[in-house]
PDB file of N, CA and C in Angstrom:
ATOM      1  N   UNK A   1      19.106  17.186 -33.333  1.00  0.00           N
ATOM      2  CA  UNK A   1      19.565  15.898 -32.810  1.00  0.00           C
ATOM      3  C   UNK A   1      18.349  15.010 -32.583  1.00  0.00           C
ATOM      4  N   UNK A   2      18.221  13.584 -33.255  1.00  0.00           N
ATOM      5  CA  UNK A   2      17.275  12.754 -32.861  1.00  0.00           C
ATOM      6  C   UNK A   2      17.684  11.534 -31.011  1.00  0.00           C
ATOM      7  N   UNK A   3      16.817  11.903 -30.700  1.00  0.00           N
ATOM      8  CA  UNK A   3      16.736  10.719 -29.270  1.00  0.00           C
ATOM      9  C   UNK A   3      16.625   9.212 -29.860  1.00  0.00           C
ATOM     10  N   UNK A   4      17.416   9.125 -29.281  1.00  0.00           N
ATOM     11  CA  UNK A   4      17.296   7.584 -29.486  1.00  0.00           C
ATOM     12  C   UNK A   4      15.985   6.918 -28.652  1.00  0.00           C
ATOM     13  N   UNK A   5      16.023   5.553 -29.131  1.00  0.00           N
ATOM     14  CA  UNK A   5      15.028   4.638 -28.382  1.00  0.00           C
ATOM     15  C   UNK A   5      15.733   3.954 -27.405  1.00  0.00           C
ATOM     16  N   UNK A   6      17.113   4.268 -27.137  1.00  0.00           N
ATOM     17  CA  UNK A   6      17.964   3.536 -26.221  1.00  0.00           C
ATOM     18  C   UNK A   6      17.811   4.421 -24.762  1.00  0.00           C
ATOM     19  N   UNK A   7      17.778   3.737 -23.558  1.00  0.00           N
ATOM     20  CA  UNK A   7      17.820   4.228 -22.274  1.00  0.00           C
ATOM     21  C   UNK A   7      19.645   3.751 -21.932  1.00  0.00           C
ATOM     22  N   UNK A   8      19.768   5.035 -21.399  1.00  0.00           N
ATOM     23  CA  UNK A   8      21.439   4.996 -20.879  1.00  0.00           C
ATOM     24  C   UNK A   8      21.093   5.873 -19.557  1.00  0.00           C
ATOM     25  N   UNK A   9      21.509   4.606 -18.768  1.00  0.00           N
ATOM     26  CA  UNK A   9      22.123   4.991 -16.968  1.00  0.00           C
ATOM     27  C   UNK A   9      22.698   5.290 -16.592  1.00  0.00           C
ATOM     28  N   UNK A  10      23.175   6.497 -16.519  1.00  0.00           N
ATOM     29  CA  UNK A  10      24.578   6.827 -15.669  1.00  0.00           C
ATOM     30  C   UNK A  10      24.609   7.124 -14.012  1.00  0.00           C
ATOM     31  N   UNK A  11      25.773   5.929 -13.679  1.00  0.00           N
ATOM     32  CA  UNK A  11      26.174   6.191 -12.348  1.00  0.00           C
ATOM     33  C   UNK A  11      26.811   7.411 -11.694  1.00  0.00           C
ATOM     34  N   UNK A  12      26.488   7.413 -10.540  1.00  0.00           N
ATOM     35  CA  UNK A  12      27.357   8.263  -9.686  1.00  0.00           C
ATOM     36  C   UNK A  12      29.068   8.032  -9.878  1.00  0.00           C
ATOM     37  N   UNK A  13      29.475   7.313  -9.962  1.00  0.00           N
ATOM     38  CA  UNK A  13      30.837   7.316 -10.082  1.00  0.00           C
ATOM     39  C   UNK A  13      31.040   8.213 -11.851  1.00  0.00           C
ATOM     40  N   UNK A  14      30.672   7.619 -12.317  1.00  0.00           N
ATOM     41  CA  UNK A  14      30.840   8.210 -14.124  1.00  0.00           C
ATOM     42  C   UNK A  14      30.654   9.590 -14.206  1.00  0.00           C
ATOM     43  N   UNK A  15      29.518  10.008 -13.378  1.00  0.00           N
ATOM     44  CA  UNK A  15      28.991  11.152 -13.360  1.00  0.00           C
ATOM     45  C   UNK A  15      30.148  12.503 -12.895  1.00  0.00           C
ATOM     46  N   UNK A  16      30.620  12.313 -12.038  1.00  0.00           N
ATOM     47  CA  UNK A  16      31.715  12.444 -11.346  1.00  0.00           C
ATOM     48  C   UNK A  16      33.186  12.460 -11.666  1.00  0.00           C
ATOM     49  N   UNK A  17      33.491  11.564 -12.560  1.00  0.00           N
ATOM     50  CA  UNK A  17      34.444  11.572 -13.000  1.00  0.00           C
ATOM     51  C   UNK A  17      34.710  12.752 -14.396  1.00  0.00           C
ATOM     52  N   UNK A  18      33.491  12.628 -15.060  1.00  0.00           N
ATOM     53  CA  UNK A  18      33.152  13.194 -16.261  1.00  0.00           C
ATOM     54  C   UNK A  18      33.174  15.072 -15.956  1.00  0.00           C
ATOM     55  N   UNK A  19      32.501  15.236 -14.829  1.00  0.00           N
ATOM     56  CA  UNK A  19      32.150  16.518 -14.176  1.00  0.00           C
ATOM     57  C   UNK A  19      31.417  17.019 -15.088  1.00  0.00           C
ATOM     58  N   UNK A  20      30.422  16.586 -14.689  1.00  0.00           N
ATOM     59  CA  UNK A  20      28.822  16.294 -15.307  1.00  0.00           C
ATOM     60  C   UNK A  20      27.826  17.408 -14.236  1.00  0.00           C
ATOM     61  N   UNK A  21      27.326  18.135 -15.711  1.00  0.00           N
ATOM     62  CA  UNK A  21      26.576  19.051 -15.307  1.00  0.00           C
ATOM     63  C   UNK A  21      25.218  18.950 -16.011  1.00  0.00           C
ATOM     64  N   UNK A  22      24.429  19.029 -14.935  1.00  0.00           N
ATOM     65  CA  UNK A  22      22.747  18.305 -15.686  1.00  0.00           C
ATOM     66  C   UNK A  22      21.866  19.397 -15.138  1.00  0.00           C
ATOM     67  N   UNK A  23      21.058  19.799 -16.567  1.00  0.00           N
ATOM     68  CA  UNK A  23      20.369  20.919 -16.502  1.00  0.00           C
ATOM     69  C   UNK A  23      18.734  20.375 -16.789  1.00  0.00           C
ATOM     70  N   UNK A  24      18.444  19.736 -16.172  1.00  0.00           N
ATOM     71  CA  UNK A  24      16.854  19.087 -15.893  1.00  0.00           C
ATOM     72  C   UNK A  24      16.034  20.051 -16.717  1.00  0.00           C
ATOM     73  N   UNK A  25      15.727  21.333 -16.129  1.00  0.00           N
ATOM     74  CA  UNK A  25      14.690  22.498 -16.800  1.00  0.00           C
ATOM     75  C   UNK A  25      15.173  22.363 -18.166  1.00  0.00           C
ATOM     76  N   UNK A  26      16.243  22.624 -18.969  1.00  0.00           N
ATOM     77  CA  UNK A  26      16.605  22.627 -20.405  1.00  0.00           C
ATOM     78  C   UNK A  26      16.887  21.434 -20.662  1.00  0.00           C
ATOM     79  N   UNK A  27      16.923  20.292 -20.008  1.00  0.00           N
ATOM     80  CA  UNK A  27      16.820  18.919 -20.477  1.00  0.00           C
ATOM     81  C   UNK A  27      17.956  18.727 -21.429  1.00  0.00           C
ATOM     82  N   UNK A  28      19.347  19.183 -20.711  1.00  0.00           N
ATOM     83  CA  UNK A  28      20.870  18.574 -21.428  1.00  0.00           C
ATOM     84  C   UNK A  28      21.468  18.051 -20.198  1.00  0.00           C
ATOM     85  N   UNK A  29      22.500  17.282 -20.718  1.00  0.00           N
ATOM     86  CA  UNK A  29      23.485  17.283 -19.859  1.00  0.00           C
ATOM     87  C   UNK A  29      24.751  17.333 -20.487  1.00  0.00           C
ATOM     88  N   UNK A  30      25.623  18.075 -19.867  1.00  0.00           N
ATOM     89  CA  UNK A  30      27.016  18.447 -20.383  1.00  0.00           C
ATOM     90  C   UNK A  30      28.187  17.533 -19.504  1.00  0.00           C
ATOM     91  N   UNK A  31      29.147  17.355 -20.367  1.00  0.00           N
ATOM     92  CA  UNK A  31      29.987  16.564 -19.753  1.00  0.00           C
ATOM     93  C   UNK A  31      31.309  16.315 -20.615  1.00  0.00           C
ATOM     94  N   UNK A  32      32.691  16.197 -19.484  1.00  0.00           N
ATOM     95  CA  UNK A  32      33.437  16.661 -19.936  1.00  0.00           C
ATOM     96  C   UNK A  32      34.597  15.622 -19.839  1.00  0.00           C
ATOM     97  N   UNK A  33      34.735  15.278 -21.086  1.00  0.00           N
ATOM     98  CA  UNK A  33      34.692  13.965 -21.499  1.00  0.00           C
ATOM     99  C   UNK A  33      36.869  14.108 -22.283  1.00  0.00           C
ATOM    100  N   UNK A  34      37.949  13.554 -21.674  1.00  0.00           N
ATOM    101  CA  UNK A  34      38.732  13.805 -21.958  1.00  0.00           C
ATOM    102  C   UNK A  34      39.193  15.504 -22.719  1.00  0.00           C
ATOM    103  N   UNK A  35      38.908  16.369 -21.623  1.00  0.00           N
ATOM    104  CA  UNK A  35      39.038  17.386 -22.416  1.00  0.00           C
ATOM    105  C   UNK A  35      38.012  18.026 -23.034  1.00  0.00           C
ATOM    106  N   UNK A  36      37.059  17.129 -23.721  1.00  0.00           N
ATOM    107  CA  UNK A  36      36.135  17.685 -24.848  1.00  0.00           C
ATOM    108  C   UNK A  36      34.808  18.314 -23.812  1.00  0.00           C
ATOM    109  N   UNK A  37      33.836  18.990 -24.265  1.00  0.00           N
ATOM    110  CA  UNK A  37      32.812  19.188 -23.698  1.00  0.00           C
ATOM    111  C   UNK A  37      32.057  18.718 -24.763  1.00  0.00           C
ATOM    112  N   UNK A  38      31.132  18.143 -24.387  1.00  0.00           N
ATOM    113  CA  UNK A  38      29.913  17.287 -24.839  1.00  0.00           C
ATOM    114  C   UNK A  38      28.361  17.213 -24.250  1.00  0.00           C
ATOM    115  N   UNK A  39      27.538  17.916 -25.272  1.00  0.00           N
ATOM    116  CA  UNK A  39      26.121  18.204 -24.576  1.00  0.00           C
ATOM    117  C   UNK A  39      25.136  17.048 -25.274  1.00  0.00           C
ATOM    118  N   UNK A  40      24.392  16.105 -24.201  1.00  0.00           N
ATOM    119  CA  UNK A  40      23.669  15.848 -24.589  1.00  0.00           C
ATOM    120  C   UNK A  40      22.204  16.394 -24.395  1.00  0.00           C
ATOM    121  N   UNK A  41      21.314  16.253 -25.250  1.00  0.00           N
ATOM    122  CA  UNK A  41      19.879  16.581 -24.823  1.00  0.00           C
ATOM    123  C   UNK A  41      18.859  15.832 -24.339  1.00  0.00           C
ATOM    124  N   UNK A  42      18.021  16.220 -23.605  1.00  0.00           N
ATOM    125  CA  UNK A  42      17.020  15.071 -23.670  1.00  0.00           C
ATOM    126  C   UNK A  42      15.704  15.630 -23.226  1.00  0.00           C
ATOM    127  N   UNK A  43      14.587  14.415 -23.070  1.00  0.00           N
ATOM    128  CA  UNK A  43      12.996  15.334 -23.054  1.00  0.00           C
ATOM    129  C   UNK A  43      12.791  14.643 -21.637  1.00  0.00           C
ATOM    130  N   UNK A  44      12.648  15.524 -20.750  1.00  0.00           N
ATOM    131  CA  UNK A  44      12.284  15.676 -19.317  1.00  0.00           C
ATOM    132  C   UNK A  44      11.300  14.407 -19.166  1.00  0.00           C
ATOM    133  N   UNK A  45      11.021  13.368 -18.188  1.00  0.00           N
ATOM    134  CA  UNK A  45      10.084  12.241 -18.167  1.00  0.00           C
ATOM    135  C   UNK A  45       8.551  12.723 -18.406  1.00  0.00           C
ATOM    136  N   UNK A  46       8.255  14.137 -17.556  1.00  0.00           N
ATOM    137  CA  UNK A  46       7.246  14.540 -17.733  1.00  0.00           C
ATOM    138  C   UNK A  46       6.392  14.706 -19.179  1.00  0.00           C
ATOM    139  N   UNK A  47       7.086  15.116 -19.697  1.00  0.00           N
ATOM    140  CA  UNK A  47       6.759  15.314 -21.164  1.00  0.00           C
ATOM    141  C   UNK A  47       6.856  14.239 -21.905  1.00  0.00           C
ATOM    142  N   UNK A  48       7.916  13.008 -21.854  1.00  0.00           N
ATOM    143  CA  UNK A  48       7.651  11.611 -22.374  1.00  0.00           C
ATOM    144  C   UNK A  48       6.699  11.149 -21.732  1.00  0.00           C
ATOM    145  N   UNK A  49       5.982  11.169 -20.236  1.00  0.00           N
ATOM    146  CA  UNK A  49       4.624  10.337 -20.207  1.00  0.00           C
ATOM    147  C   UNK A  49       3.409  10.911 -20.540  1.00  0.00           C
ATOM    148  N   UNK A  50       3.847  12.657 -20.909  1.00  0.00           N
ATOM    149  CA  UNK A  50       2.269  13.252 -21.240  1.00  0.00           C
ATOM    150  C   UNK A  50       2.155  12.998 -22.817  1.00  0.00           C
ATOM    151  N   UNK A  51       3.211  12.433 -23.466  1.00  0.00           N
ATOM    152  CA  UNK A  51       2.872  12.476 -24.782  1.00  0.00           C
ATOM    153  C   UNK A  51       2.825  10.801 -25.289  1.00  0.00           C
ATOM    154  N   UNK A  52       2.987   9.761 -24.367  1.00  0.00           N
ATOM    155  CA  UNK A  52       2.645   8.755 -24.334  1.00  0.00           C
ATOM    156  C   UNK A  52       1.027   8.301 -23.888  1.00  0.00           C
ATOM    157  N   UNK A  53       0.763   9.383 -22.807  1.00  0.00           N
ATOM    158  CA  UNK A  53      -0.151   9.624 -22.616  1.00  0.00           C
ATOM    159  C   UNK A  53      -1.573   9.611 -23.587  1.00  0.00           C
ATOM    160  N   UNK A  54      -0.928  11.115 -24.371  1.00  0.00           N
ATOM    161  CA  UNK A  54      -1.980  11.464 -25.079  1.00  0.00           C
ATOM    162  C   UNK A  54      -2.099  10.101 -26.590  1.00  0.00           C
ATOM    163  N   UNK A  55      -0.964   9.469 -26.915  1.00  0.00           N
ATOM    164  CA  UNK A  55      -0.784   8.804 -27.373  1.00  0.00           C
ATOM    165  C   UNK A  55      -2.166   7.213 -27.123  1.00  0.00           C
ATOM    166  N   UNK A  56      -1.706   6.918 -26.396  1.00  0.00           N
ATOM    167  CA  UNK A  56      -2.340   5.604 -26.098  1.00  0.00           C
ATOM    168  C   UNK A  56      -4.170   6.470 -25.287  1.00  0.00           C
ATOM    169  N   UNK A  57      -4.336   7.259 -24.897  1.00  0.00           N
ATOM    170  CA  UNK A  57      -5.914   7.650 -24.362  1.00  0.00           C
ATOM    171  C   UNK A  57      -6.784   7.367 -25.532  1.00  0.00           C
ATOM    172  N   UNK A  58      -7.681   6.746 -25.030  1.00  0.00           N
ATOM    173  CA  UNK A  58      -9.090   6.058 -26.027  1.00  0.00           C
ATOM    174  C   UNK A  58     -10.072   7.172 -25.173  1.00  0.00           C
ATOM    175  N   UNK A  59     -10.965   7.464 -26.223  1.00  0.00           N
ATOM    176  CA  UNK A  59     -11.832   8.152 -25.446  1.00  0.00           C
ATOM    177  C   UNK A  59     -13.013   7.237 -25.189  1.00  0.00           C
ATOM    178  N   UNK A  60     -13.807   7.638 -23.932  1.00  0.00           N
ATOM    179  CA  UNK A  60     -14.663   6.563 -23.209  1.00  0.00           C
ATOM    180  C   UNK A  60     -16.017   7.132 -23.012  1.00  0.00           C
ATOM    181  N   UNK A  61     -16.975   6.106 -24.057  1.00  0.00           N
ATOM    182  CA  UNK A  61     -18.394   6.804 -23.709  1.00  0.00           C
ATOM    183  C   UNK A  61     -18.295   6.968 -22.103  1.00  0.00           C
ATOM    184  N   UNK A  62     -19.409   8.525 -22.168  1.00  0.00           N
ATOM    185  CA  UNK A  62     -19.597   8.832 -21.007  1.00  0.00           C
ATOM    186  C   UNK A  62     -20.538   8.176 -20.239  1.00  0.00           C
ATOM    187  N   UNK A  63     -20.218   7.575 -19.161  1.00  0.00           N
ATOM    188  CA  UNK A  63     -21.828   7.002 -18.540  1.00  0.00           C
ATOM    189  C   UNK A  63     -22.523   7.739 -17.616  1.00  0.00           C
ATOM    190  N   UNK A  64     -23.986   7.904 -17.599  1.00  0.00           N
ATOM    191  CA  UNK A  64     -24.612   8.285 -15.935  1.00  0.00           C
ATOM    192  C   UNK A  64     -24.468   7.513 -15.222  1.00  0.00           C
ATOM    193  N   UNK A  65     -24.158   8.456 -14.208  1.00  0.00           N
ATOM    194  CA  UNK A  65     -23.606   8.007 -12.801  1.00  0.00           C
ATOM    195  C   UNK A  65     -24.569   7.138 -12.475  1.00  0.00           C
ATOM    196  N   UNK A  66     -24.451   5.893 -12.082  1.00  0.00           N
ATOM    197  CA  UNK A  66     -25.221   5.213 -11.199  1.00  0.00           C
ATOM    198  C   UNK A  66     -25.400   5.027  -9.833  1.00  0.00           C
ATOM    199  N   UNK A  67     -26.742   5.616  -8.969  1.00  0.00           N
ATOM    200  CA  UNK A  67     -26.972   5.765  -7.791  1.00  0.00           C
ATOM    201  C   UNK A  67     -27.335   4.435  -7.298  1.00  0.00           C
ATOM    202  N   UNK A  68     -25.853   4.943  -5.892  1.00  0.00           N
ATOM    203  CA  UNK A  68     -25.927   3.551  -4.928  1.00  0.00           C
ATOM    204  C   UNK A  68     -27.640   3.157  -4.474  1.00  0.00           C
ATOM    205  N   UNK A  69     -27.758   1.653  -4.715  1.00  0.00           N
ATOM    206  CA  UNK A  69     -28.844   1.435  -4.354  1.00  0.00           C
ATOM    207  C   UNK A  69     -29.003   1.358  -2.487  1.00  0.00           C
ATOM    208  N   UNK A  70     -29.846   1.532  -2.186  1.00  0.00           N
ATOM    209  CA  UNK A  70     -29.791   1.337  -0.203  1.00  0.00           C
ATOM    210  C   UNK A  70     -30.566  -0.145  -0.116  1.00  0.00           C
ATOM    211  N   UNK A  71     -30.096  -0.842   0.841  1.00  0.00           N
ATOM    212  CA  UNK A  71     -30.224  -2.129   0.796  1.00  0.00           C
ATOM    213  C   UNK A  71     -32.092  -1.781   1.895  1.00  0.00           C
ATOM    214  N   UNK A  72     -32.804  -3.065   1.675  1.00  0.00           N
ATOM    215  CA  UNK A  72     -33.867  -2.939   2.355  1.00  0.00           C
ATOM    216  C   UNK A  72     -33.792  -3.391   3.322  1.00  0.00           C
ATOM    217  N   UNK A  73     -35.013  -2.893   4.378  1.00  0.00           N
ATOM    218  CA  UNK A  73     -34.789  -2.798   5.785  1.00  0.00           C
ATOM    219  C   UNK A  73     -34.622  -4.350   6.605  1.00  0.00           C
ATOM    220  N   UNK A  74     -35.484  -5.382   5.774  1.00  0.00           N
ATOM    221  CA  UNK A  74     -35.169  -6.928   5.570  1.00  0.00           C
ATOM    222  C   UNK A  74     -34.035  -7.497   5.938  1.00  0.00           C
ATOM    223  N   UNK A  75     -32.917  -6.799   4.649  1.00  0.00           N
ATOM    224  CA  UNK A  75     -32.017  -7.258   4.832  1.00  0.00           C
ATOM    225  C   UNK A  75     -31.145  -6.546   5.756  1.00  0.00           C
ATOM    226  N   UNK A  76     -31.583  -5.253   6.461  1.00  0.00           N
ATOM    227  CA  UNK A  76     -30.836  -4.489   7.680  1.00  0.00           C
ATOM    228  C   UNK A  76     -31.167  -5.473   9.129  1.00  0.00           C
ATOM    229  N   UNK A  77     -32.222  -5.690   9.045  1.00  0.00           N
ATOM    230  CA  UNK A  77     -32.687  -6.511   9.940  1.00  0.00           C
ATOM    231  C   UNK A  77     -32.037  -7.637   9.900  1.00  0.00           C
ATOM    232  N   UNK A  78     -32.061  -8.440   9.139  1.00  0.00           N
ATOM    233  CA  UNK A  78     -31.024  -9.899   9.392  1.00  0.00           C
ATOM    234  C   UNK A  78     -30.179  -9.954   9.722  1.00  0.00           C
ATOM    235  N   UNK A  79     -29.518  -8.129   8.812  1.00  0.00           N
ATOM    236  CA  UNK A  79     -28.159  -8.251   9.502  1.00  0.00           C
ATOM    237  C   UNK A  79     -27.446  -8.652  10.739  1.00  0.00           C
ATOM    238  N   UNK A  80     -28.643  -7.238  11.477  1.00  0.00           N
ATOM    239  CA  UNK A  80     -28.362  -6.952  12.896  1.00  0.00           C
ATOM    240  C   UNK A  80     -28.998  -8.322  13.595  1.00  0.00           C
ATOM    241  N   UNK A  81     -29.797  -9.226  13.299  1.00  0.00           N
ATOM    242  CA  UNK A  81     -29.750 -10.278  13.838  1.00  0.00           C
ATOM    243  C   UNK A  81     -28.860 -11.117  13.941  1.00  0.00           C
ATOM    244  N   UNK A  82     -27.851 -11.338  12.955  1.00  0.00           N
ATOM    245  CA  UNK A  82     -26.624 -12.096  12.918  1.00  0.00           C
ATOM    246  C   UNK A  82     -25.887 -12.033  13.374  1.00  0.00           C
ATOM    247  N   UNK A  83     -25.685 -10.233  13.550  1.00  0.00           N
ATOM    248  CA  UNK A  83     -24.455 -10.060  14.501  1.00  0.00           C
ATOM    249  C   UNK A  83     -25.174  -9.956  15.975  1.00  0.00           C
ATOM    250  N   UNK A  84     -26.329 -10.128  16.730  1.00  0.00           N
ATOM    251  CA  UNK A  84     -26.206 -10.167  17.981  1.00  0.00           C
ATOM    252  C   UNK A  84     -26.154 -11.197  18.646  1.00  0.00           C
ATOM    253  N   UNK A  85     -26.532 -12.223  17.237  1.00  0.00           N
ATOM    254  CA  UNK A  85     -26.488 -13.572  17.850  1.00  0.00           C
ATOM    255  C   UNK A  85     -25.062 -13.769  17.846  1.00  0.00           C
ATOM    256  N   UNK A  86     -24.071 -13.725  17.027  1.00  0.00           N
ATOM    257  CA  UNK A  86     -22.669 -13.966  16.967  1.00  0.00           C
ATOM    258  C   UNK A  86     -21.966 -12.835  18.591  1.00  0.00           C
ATOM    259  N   UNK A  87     -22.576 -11.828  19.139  1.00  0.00           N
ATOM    260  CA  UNK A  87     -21.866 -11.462  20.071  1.00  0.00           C
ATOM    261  C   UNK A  87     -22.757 -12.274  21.188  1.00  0.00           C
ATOM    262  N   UNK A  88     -23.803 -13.047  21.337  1.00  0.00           N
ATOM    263  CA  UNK A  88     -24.078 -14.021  22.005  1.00  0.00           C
ATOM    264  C   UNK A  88     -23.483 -14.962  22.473  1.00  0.00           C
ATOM    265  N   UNK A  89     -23.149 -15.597  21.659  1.00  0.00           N
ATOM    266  CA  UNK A  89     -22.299 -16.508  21.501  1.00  0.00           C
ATOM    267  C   UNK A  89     -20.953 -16.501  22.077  1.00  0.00           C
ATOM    268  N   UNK A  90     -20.276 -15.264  21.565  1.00  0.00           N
ATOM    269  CA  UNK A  90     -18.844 -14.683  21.748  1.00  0.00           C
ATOM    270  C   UNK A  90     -18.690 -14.704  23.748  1.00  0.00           C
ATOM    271  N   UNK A  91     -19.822 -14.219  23.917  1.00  0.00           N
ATOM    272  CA  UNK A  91     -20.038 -13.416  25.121  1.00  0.00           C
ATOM    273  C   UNK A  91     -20.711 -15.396  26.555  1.00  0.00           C
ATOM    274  N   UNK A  92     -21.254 -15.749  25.505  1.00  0.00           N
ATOM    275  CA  UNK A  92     -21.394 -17.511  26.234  1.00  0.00           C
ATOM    276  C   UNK A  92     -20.056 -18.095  26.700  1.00  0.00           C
ATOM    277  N   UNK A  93     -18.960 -18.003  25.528  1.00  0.00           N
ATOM    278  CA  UNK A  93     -17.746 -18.749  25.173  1.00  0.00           C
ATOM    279  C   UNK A  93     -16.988 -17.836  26.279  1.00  0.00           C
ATOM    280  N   UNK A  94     -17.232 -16.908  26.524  1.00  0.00           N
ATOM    281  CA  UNK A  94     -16.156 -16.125  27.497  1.00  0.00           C
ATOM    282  C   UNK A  94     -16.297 -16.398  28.885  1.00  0.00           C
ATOM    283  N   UNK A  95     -17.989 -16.765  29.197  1.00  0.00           N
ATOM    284  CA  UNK A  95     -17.914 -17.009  30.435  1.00  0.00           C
ATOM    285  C   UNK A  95     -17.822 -18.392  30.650  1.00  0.00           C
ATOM    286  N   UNK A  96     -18.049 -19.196  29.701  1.00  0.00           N
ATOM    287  CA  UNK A  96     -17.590 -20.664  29.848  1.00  0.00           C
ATOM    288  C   UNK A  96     -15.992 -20.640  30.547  1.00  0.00           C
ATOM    289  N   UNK A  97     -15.347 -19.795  29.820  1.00  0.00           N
ATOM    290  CA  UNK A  97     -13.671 -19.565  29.716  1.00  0.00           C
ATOM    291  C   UNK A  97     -13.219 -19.454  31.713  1.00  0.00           C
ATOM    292  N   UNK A  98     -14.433 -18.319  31.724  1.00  0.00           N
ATOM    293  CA  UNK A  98     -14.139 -18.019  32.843  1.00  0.00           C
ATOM    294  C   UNK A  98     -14.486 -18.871  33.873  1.00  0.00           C
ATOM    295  N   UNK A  99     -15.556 -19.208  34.182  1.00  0.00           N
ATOM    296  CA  UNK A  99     -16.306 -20.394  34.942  1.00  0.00           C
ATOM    297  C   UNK A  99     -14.942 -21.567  34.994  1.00  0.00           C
ATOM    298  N   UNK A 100     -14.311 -21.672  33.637  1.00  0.00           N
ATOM    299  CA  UNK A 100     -13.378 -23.089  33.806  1.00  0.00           C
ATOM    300  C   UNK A 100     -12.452 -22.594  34.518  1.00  0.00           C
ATOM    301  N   UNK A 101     -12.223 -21.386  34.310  1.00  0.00           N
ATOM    302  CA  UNK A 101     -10.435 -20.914  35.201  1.00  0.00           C
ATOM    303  C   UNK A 101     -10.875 -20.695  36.498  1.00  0.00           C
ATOM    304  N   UNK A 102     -11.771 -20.288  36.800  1.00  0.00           N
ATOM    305  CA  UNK A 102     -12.856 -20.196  38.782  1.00  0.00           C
ATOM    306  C   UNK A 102     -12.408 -21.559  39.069  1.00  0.00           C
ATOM    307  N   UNK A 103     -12.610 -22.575  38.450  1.00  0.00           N
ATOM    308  CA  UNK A 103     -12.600 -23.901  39.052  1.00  0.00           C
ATOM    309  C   UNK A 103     -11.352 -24.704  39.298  1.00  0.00           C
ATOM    310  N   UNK A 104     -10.861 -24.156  38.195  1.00  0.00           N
ATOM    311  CA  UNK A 104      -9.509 -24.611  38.565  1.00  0.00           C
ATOM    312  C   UNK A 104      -8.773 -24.078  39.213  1.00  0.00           C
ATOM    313  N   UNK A 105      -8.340 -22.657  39.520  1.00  0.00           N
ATOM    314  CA  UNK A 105      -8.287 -21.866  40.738  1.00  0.00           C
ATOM    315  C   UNK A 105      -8.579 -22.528  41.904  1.00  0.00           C
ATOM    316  N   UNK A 106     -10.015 -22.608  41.983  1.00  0.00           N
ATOM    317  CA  UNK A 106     -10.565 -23.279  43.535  1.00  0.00           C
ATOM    318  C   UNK A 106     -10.056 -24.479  43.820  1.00  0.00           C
ATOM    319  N   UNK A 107      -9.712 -25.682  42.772  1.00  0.00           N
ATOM    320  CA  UNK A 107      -8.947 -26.158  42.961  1.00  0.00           C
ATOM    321  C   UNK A 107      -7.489 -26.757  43.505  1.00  0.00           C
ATOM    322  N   UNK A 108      -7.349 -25.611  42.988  1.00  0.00           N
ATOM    323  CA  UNK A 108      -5.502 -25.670  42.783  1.00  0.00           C
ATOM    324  C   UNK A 108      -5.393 -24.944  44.730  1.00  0.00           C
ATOM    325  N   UNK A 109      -6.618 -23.800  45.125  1.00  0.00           N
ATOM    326  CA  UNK A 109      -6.184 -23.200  46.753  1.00  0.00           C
ATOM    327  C   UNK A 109      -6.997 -24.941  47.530  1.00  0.00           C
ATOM    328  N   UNK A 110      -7.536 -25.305  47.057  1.00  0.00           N
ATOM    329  CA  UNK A 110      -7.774 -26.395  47.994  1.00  0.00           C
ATOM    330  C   UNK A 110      -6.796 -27.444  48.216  1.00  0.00           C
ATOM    331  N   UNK A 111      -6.194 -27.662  47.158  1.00  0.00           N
ATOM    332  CA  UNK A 111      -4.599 -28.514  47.332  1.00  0.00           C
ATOM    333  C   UNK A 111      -3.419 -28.287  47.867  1.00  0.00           C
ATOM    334  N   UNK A 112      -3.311 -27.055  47.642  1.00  0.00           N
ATOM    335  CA  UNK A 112      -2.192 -25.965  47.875  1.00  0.00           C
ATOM    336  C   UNK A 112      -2.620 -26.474  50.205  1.00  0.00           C
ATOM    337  N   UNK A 113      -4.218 -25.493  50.415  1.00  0.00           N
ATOM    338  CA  UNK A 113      -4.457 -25.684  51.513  1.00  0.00           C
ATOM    339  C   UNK A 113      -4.105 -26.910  52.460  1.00  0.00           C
ATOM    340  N   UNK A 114      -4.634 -28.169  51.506  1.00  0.00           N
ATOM    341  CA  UNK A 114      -4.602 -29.212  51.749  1.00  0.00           C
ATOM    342  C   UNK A 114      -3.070 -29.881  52.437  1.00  0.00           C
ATOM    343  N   UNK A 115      -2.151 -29.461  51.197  1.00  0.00           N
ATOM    344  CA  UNK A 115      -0.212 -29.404  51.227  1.00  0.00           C
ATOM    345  C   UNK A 115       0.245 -29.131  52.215  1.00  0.00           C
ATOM    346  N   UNK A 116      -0.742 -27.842  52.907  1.00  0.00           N
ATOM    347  CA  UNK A 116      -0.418 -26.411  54.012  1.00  0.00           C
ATOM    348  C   UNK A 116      -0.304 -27.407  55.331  1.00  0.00           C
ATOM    349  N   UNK A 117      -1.485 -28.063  55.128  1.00  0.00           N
ATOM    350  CA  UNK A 117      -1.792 -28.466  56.411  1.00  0.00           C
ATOM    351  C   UNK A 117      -1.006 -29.797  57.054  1.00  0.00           C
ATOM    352  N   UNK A 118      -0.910 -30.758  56.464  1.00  0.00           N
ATOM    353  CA  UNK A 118       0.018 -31.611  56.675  1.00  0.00           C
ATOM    354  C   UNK A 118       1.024 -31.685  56.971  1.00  0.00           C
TER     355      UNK A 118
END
């Protein structure tokens, strides 16, 4: 029997109705089709992608491995300069943050006090 180039889906309902028996390892399926029994065959996916596989593989000069270069100490150094200045910064902006909410706080109990008293 030749396979076709056609893909056929069968649903759960069809499957079912037919009382369809599918034998994956021997790659048929039987099915029982007004009465008749009817086997089809087929080639497991595994074996259609290893032979598509071997099909389409180009073989690929081999290359030597190329060793990661390590960056110089220059540029380790700048690094770490960049980032301490950036948590500088980070660490300025936070207490700005804070300093503004202290004040407005102190604020807000001096009014509040102020409200109290009157």
């Amino acid at each position: 029997m030749q396979f076709s180039p056609f893909y056929l889906i069968l649903g759960r309902p069809f499957l079912s109705t037919a009382n369809a028996h599918i034998d994956v390892g021997a790659g048929e399926i039987q099915l029982n089709i007004n009465g008749q029994k009817e086997k089809f065959t087929f080639k497991p996916k595994v074996e259609q992608y290893s032979l598509v596989k071997e099909a389409h593989r180009k073989k690929k000069p081999e290359k030597e491995a190329e060793k990661p270069s390590l960056p110089n100490i220059e540029a380790l150094i700048e690094l770490m300069e960049s980032l301490r200045i950036q948590e500088e910064l980070r660490i300025q902006e936070e207490a700005k943050q804070i300093k503004l909410h202290n004040q407005r706080n102190a604020k807000r109990r001096i009014q509040r006090k102020k409200f109290l008293e009157s």
